[in-house]
Protein backbone atom coordinates (compact mmCIF):
# COMPACT_ATOMS: atom_id res chain seq x y z
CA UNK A 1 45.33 -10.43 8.37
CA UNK A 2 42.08 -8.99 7.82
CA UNK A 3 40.03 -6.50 9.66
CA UNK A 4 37.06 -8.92 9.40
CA UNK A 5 38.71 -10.59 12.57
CA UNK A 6 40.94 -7.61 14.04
CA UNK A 7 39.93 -4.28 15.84
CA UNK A 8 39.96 -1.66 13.20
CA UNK A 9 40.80 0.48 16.23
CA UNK A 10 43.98 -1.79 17.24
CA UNK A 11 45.12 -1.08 13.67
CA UNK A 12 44.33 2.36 13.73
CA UNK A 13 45.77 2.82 16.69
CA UNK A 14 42.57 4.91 18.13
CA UNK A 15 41.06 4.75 20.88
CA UNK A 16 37.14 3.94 20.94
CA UNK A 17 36.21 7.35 21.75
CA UNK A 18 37.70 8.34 19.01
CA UNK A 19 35.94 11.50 16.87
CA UNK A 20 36.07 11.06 13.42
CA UNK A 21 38.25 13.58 12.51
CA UNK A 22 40.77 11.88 14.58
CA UNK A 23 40.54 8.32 12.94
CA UNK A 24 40.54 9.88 9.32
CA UNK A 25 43.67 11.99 10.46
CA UNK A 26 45.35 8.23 11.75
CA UNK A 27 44.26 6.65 8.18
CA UNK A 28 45.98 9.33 6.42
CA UNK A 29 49.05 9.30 9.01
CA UNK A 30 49.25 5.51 8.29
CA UNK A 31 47.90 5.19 4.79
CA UNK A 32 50.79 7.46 3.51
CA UNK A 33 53.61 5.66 5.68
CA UNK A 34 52.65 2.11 4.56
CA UNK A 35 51.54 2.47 0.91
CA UNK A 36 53.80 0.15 -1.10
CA UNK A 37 54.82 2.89 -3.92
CA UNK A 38 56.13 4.29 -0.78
CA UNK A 39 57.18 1.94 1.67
CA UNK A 40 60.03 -0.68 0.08
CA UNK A 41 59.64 -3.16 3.09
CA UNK A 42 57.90 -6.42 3.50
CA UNK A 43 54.83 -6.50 3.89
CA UNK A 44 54.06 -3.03 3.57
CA UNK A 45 50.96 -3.72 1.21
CA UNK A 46 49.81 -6.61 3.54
CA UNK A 47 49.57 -3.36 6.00
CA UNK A 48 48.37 -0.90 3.50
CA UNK A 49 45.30 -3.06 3.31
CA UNK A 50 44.96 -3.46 6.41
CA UNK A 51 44.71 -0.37 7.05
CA UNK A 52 42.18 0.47 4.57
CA UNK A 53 39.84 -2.32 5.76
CA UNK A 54 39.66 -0.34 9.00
CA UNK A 55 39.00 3.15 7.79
CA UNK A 56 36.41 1.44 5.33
CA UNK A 57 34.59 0.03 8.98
CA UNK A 58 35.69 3.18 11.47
CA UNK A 59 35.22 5.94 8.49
CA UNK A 60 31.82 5.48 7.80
CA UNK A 61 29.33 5.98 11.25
CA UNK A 62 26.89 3.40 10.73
CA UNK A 63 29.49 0.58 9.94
CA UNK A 64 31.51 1.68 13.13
CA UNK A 65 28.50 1.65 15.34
CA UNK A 66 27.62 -1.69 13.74
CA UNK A 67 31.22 -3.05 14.61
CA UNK A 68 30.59 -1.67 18.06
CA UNK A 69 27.58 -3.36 18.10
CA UNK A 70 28.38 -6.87 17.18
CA UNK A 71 32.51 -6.98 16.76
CA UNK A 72 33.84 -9.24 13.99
CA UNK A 73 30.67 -10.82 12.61
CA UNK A 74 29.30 -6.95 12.12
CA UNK A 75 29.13 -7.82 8.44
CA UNK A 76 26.94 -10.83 9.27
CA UNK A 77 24.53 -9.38 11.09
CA UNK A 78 23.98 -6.77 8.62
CA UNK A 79 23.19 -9.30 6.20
CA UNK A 80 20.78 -10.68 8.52
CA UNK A 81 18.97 -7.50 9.17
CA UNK A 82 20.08 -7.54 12.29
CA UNK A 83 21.37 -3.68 11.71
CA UNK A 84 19.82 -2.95 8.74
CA UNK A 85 23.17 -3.48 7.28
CA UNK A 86 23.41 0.57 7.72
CA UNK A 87 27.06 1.12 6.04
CA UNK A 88 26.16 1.83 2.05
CA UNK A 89 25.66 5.52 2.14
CA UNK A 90 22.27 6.20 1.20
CA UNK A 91 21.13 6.41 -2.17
CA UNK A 92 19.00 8.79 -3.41
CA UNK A 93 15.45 7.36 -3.87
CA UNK A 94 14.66 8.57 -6.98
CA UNK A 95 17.54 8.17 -9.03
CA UNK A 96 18.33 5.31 -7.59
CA UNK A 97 22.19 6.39 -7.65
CA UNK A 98 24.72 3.91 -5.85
CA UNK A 99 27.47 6.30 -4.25
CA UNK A 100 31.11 4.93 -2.92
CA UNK A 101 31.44 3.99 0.56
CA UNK A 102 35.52 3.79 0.46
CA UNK A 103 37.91 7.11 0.93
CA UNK A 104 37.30 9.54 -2.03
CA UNK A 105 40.02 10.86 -4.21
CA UNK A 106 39.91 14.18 -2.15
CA UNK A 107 41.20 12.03 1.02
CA UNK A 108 43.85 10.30 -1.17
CA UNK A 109 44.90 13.80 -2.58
CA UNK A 110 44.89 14.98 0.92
CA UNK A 111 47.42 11.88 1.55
CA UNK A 112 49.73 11.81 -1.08
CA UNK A 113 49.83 15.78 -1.87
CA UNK A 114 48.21 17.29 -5.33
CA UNK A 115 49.42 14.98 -8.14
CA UNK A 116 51.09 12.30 -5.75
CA UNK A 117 48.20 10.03 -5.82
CA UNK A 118 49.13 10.10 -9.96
CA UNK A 119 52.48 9.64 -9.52
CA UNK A 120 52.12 6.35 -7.19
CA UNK A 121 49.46 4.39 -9.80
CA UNK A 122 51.76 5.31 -12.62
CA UNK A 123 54.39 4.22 -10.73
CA UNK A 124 52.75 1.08 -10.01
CA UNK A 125 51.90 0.59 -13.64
CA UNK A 126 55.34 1.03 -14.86
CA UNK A 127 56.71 -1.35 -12.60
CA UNK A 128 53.62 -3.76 -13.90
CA UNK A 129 52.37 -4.36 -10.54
CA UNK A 130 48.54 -4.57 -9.61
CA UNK A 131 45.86 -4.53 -6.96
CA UNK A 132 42.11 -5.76 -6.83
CA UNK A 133 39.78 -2.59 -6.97
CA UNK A 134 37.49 -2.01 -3.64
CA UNK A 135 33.80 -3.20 -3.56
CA UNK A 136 31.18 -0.49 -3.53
CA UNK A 137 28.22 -0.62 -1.34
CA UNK A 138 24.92 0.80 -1.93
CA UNK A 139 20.98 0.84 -1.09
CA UNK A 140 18.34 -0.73 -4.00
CA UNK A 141 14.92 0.24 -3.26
CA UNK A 142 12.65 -2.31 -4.63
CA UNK A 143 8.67 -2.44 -4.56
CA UNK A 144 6.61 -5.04 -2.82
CA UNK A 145 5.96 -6.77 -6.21
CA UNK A 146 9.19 -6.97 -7.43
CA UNK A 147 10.47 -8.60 -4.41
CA UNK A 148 7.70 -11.61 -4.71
CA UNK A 149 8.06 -11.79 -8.51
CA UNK A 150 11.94 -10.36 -9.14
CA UNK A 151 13.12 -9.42 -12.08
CA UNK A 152 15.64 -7.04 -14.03
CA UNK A 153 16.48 -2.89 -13.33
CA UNK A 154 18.88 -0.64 -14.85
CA UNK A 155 20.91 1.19 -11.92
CA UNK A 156 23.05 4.13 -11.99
CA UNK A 157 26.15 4.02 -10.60
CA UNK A 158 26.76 7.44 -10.22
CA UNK A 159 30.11 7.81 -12.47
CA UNK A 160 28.61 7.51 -15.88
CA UNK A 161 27.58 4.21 -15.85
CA UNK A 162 24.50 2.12 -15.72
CA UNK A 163 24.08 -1.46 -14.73
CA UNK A 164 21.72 -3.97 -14.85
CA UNK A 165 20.69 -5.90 -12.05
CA UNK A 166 19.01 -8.92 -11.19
CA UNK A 167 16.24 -8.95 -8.68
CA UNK A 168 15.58 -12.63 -7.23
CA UNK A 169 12.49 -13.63 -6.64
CA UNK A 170 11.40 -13.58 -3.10
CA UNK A 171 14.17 -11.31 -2.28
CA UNK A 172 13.58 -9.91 1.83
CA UNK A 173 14.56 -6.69 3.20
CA UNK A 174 18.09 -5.71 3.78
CA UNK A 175 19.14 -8.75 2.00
CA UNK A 176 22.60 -7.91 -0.04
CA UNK A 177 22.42 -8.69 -3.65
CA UNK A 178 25.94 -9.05 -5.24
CA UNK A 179 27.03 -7.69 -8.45
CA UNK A 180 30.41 -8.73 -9.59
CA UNK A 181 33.15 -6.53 -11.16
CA UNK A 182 31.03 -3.24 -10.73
CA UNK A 183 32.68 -2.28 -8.20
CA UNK A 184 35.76 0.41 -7.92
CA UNK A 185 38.51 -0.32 -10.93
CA UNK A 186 41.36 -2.11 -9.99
CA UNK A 187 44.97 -0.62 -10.00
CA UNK A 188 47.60 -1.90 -12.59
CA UNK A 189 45.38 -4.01 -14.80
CA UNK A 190 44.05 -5.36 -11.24
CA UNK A 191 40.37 -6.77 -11.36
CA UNK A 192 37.77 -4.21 -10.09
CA UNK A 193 35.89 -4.96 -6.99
CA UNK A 194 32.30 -6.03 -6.71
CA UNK A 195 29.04 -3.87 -6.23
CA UNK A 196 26.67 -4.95 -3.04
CA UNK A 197 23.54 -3.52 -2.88
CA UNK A 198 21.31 -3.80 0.22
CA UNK A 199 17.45 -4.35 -0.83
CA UNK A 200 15.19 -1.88 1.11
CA UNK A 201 11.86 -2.71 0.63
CA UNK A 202 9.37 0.51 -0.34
CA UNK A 203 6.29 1.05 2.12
CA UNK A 204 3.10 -0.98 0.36
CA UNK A 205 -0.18 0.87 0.01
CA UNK A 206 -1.64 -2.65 1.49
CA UNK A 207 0.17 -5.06 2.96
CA UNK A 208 2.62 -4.71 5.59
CA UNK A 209 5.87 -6.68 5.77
CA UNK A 210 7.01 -9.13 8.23
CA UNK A 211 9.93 -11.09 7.07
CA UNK A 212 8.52 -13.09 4.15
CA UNK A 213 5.05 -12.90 5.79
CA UNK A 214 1.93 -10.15 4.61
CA UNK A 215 -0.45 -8.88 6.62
CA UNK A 216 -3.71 -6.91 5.11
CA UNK A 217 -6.40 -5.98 7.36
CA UNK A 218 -10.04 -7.00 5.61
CA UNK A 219 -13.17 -5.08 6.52
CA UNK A 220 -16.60 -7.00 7.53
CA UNK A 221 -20.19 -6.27 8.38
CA UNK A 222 -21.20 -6.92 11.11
CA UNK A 223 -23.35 -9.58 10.26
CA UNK A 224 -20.72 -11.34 8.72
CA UNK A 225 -18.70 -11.42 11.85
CA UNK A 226 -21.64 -12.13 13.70
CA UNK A 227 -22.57 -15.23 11.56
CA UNK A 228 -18.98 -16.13 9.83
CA UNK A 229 -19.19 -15.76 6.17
CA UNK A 230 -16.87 -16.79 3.44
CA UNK A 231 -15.13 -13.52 1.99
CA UNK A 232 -12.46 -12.64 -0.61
CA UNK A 233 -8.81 -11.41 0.62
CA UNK A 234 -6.47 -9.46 -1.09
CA UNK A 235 -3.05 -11.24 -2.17
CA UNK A 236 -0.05 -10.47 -4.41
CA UNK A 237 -1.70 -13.11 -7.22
CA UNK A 238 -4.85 -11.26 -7.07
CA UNK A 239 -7.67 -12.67 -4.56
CA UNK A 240 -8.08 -15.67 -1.86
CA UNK A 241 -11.13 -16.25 -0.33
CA UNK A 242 -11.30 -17.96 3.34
CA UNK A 243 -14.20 -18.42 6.08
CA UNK A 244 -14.33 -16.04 8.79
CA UNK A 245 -15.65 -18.06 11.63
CA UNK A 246 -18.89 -16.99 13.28
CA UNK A 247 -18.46 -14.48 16.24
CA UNK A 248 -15.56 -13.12 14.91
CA UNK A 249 -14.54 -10.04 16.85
CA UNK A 250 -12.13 -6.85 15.19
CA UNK A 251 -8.65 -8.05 15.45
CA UNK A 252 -8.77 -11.65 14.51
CA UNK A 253 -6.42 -12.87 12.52
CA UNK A 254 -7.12 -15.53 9.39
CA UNK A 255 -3.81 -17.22 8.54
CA UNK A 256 -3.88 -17.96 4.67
CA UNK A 257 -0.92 -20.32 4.22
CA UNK A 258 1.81 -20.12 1.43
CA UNK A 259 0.21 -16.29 0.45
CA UNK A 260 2.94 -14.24 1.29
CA UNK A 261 6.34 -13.96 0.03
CA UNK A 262 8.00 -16.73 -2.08
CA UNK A 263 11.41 -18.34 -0.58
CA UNK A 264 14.22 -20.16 -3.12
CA UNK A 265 15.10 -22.04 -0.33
CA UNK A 266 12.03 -23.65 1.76
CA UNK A 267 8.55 -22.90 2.49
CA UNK A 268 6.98 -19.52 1.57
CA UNK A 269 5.68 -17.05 3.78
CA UNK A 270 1.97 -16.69 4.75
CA UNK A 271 -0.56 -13.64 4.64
CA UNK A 272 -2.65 -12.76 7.73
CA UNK A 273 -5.21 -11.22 7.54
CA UNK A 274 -7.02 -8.99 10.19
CA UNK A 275 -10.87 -8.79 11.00
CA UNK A 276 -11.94 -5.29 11.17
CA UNK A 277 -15.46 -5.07 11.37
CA UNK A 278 -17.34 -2.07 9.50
CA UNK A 279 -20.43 -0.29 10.42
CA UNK A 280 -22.74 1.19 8.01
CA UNK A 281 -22.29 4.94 8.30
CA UNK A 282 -26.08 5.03 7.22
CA UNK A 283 -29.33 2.73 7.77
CA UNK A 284 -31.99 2.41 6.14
CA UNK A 285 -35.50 2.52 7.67
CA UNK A 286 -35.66 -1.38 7.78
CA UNK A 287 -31.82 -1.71 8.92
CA UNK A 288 -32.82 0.99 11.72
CA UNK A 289 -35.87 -1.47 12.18
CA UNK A 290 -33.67 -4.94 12.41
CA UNK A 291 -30.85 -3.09 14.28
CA UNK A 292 -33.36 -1.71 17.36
CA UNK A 293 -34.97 -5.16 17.24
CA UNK A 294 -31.22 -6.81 17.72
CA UNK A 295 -30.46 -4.61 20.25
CA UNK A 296 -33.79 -5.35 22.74
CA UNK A 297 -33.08 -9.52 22.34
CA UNK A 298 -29.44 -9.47 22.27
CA UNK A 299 -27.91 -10.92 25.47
CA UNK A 300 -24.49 -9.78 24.45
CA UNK A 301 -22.64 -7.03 27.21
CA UNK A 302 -19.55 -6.34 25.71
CA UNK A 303 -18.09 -4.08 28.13
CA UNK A 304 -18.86 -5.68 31.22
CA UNK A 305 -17.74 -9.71 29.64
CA UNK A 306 -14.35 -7.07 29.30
CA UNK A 307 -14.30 -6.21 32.70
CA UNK A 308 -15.10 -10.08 33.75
C-alpha cells in the first residue's frame, strides 16, 4: 500500500516529534532489513517501497511539514499552491540545475556497507529482476513572459545531462510540469522515473501576479483624474487603452478584461490597473497661475469629506 494514503510515521515507526536524524537512522534500520536482495520473504519489496515512499515524505523538511500540514492529499495541495509545493530541493537560480530529492548514494552506502549497494543491483541483474527508477523533483524558474506565451528551455539536470522542456502557455505559479523518463534510472533494465518540476514564477519589473490576473499601477495628472481621460495601459501584447472616469481618486482600480494571463482550460485572467495620480514636480508660471486660481474656487476639502 502506498504512503500516499498511510502515515509515513506508522511505517517508520517514529514518532511525530521525531528529529531527523532519528527517522533517517529508522529508514536505514528498515531499508536494509526489508530490501529484497536481502530479505527472501513475501512481500519484502512491497515493504521496501514502502518504506522508501516515507523517507522520500519524512526525509526531506518541507514535504514532512507539508504532510503535517494537510495528511494524505499533501501532494495535492502542493500542486495547488496551497504550500508552494515546497519538497524539490531548491535549484540554483542561475544554472537552473534540478538536484535529487530521494536518499543519495552516500545514505545507501551508509545502508548496505562500502560496495554492498554494488553487490545487491548486480545481484538483481543477474537474477534478471527489475524495478521502476524514482521520480526527481525540482524548481523551474520561468519569467513573466514565458509563462503567458510558453515555449521550449534546455535544463540541466545536474548529472551530465541536459533536457529540454516544454513550457505551456499560461502556465501559473507552483504549477508541476511533468517530464517523463528523466527521472532517476531504473534498476535491472527497469524504466526510469519521471522528472517534476515546480514553475516559480520570477519577480516582474511591472506587473505583479495574482493567480492568472496582472496588476500595473498607471500614473495620471491630475487633470486627467479630475476630468477622466482616455489613457494607454501597459499589457503583455504591448498597450490597451481604457477611460479613467472623471474624479478618479489614487487607488482606483480599471479592470481590463481578458489582459492578463492566458488559461488552456477557460477564461483568461484580467489586468487591473491602479490610478496613481502624479504631480508635476515643477510649474510653470501659467500652471502656478491656473493652479492658485483652482485652489481659491475649488469647493473640494479632502481631509475633512475623510473625517465625515
Amino acid at each position: 500500500m502506498s504512503t500516499r494514503n498511510r502515515d509515513p510515521y506508522r511505517v517508520l515507526g517514529v514518532s511525530r516529534d521525531a528529529s531527523q536524524e532519528d527517522i533517517r537512522r529508522a529508514y536505514r534500520r528498515l531499508a536494509r532489513k526489508n530490501h529484497p536482495d536481502v530479505n527472501k520473504e513475501p512481500g519484502a519489496e512491497d515493504r521496501f517501497k514502502e518504506i522508501s515512499e516515507a523517507y522520500d515524505v519524512l526525509g526531506d523538511p518541507e514535504k514532512r511539514a507539508a504532510w503535517d500540514r494537510f495528511g494524505p492529499q499533501w501532494r495535492e495541495a502542493r500542486q495547488a499552491g496551497a504550500s508552494g509545493r515546497g519538497g524539490a530541493r531548491r535549484a540554483g537560480a542561475a544554472d537552473e540545475r534540478v538536484q535529487y530529492s530521494e536518499a543519495s548514494y552516500e545514505d545507501l552506502e551508509e545502508m548496505f556497507g562500502e560496495g554492498g549497494i554494488g553487490d545487491l543491483f548486480g545481484d538483481l541483474f543477474r537474477r534478471g529482476g527489475s524495478m521502476r527508477g524514482p521520480d526527481r523533483e525540482g524548481v523551474l524558474q520561468v519569467t513573466l513572459e514565458e509563462a503567458a506565451r510558453g515555449g521550449r528551455r534546455r535544463v540541466d539536470l545536474g548529472d551530465g545531462r541536459t533536457v529540454e522542456v516544454e513550457i505551456p502557455p499560461g502556465v501559473t505559479d507552483g504549477q508541476p510540469i511533468r517530464v517523463p523518463g528523466q527521472g532517476i534510472p531504473g534498476v535491472g533494465g527497469g524504466p526510469p522515473g519521471d522528472l517534476f518540476l515546480q514553475v516559480r514564477l520570477l519577480p516582474h519589473q511591472r506587473f505583479r501576479v495574482e493567480g492568472r490576473d496582472l496588476h500595473v499601477e498607471v500614473p495620471v495628472t491630475p487633470a486627467e483624474a479630475a476630468l477622466g481621460a482616455t489613457i494607454e495601459v501597459p499589457t503583455l501584447d504591448g498597450v490597451a487603452r481604457t477611460k479613467v472616469p472623471a474624479g478618479s481618486s489614487s487607488g482606483r482600480r480599471l479592470r481590463l478584461r481578458g489582459k492578463g494571463l492566458p488559461n488552456p482550460s477557460g477564461p483568461p485572467g484580467d489586468l487591473y490597473a491602479t490610478v496613481r495620480i502624479v504631480v508635476p514636480r515643477q510649474l510653470s508660471a501659467e500652471e502656478r497661475s491656473l493652479y492658485e486660481q483652482l485652489q481659491r474656487v475649488s469647493r473640494s476639502r479632502p481631509r475633512r469629506e475623510a473625517a465625515a
